[in-house]
C-alpha atoms as a PDB file:
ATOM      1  CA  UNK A   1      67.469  59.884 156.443  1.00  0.00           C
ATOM      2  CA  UNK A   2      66.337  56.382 155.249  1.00  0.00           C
ATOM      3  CA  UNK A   3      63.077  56.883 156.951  1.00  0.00           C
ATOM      4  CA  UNK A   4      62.317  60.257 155.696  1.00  0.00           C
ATOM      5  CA  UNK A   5      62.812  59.013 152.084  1.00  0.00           C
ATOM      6  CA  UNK A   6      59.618  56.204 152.652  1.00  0.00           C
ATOM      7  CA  UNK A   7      57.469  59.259 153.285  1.00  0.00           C
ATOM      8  CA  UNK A   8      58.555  61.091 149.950  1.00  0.00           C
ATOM      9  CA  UNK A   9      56.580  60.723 146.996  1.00  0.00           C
ATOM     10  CA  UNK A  10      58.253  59.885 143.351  1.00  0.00           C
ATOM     11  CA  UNK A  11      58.074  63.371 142.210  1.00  0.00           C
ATOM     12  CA  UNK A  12      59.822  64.897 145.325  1.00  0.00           C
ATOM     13  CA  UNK A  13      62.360  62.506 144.723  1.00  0.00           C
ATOM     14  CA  UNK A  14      62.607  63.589 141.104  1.00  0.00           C
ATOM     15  CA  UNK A  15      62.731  67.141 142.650  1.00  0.00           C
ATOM     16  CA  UNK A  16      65.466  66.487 145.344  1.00  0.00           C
ATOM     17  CA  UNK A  17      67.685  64.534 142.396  1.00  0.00           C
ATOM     18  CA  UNK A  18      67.583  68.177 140.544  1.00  0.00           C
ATOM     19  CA  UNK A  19      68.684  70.101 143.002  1.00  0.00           C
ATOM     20  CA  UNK A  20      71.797  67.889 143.428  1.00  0.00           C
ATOM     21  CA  UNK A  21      72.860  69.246 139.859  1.00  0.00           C
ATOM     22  CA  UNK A  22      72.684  72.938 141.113  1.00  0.00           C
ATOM     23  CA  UNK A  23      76.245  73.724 140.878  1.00  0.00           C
ATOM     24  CA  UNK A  24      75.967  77.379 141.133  1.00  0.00           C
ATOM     25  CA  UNK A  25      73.917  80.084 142.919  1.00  0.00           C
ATOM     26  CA  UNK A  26      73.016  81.494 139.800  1.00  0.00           C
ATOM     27  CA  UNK A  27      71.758  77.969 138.648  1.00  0.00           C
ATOM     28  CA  UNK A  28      69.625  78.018 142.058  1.00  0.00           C
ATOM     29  CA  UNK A  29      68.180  81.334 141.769  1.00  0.00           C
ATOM     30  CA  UNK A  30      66.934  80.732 138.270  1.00  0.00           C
ATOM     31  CA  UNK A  31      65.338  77.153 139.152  1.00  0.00           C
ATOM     32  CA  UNK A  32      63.529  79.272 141.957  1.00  0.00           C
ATOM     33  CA  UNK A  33      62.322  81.653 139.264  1.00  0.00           C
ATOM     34  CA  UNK A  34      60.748  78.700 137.100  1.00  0.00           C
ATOM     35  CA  UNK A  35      59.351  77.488 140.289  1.00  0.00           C
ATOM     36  CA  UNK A  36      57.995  80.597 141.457  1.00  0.00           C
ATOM     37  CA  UNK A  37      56.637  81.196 137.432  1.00  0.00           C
ATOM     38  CA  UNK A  38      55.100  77.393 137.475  1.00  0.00           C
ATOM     39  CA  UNK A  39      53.030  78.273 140.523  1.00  0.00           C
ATOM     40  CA  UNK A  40      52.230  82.117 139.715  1.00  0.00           C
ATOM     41  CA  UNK A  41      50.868  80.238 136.687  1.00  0.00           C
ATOM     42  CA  UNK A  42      49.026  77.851 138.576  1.00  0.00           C
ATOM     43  CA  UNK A  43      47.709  80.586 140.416  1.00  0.00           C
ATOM     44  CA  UNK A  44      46.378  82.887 137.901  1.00  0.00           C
ATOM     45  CA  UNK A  45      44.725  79.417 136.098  1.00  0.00           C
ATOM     46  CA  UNK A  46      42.300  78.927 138.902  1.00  0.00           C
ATOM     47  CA  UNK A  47      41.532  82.457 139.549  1.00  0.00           C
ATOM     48  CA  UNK A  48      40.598  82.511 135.640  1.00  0.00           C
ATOM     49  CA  UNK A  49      38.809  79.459 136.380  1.00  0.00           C
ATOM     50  CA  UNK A  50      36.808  80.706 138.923  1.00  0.00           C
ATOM     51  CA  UNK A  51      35.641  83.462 136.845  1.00  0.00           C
ATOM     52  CA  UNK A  52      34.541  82.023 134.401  1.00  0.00           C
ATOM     53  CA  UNK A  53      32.324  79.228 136.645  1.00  0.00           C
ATOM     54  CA  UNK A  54      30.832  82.653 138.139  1.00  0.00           C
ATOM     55  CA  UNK A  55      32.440  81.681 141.556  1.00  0.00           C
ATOM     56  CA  UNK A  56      34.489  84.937 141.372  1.00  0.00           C
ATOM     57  CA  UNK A  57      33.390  88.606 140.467  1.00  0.00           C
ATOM     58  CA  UNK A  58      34.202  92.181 140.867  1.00  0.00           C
ATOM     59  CA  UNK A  59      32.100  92.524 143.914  1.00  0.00           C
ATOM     60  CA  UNK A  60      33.724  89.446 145.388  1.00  0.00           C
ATOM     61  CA  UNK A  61      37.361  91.429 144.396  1.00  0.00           C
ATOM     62  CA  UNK A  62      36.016  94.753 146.144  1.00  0.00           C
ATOM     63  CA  UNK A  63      34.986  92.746 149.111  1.00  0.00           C
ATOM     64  CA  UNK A  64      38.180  90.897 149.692  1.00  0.00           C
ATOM     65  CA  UNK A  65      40.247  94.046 149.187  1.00  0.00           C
ATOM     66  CA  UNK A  66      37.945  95.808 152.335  1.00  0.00           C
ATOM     67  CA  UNK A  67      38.341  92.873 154.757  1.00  0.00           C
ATOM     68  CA  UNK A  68      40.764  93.133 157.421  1.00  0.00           C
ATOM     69  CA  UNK A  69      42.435  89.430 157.439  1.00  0.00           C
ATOM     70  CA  UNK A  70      45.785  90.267 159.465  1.00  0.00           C
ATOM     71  CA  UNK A  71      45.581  88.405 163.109  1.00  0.00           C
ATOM     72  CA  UNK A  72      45.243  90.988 165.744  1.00  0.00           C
ATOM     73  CA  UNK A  73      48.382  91.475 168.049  1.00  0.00           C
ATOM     74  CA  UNK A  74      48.214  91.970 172.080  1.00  0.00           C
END
């Protein structure tokens, strides 16, 4: 365990000391939810980002929703 704590950086630490208060499942599933919000967020902030540098557009939108990206299966 030592070892794997040299490879962690401060704020996974930070993180990891958190979760040790979690007394609850309740108290778990609404941490998820504020970490699943914090990186929707995130999400949505570079997509606006890269609409606004012209990077993304409708017709980039239209094309992505017509590719096929799913690995093909033998």
């Amino acid at each position: 365990m030592e070892q794997s704590r040299a490879t962690m950086n401060a704020a996974q630490m930070d993180f990891l000391q958190l979760l040790g208060h979690i007394k609850t499942i309740e108290e778990l599933e609404e941490l998820s939810q504020v970490v699943s919000d914090f990186y929707a967020r995130k999400a949505e902030e570079g997509m606006n980002r890269l609409w606004e540098t012209g990077q993304w557009s409708k017709e980039k939108d239209e094309e992505m929703m017509r590719t096929h990206l799913r690995t093909p299966y033998k």
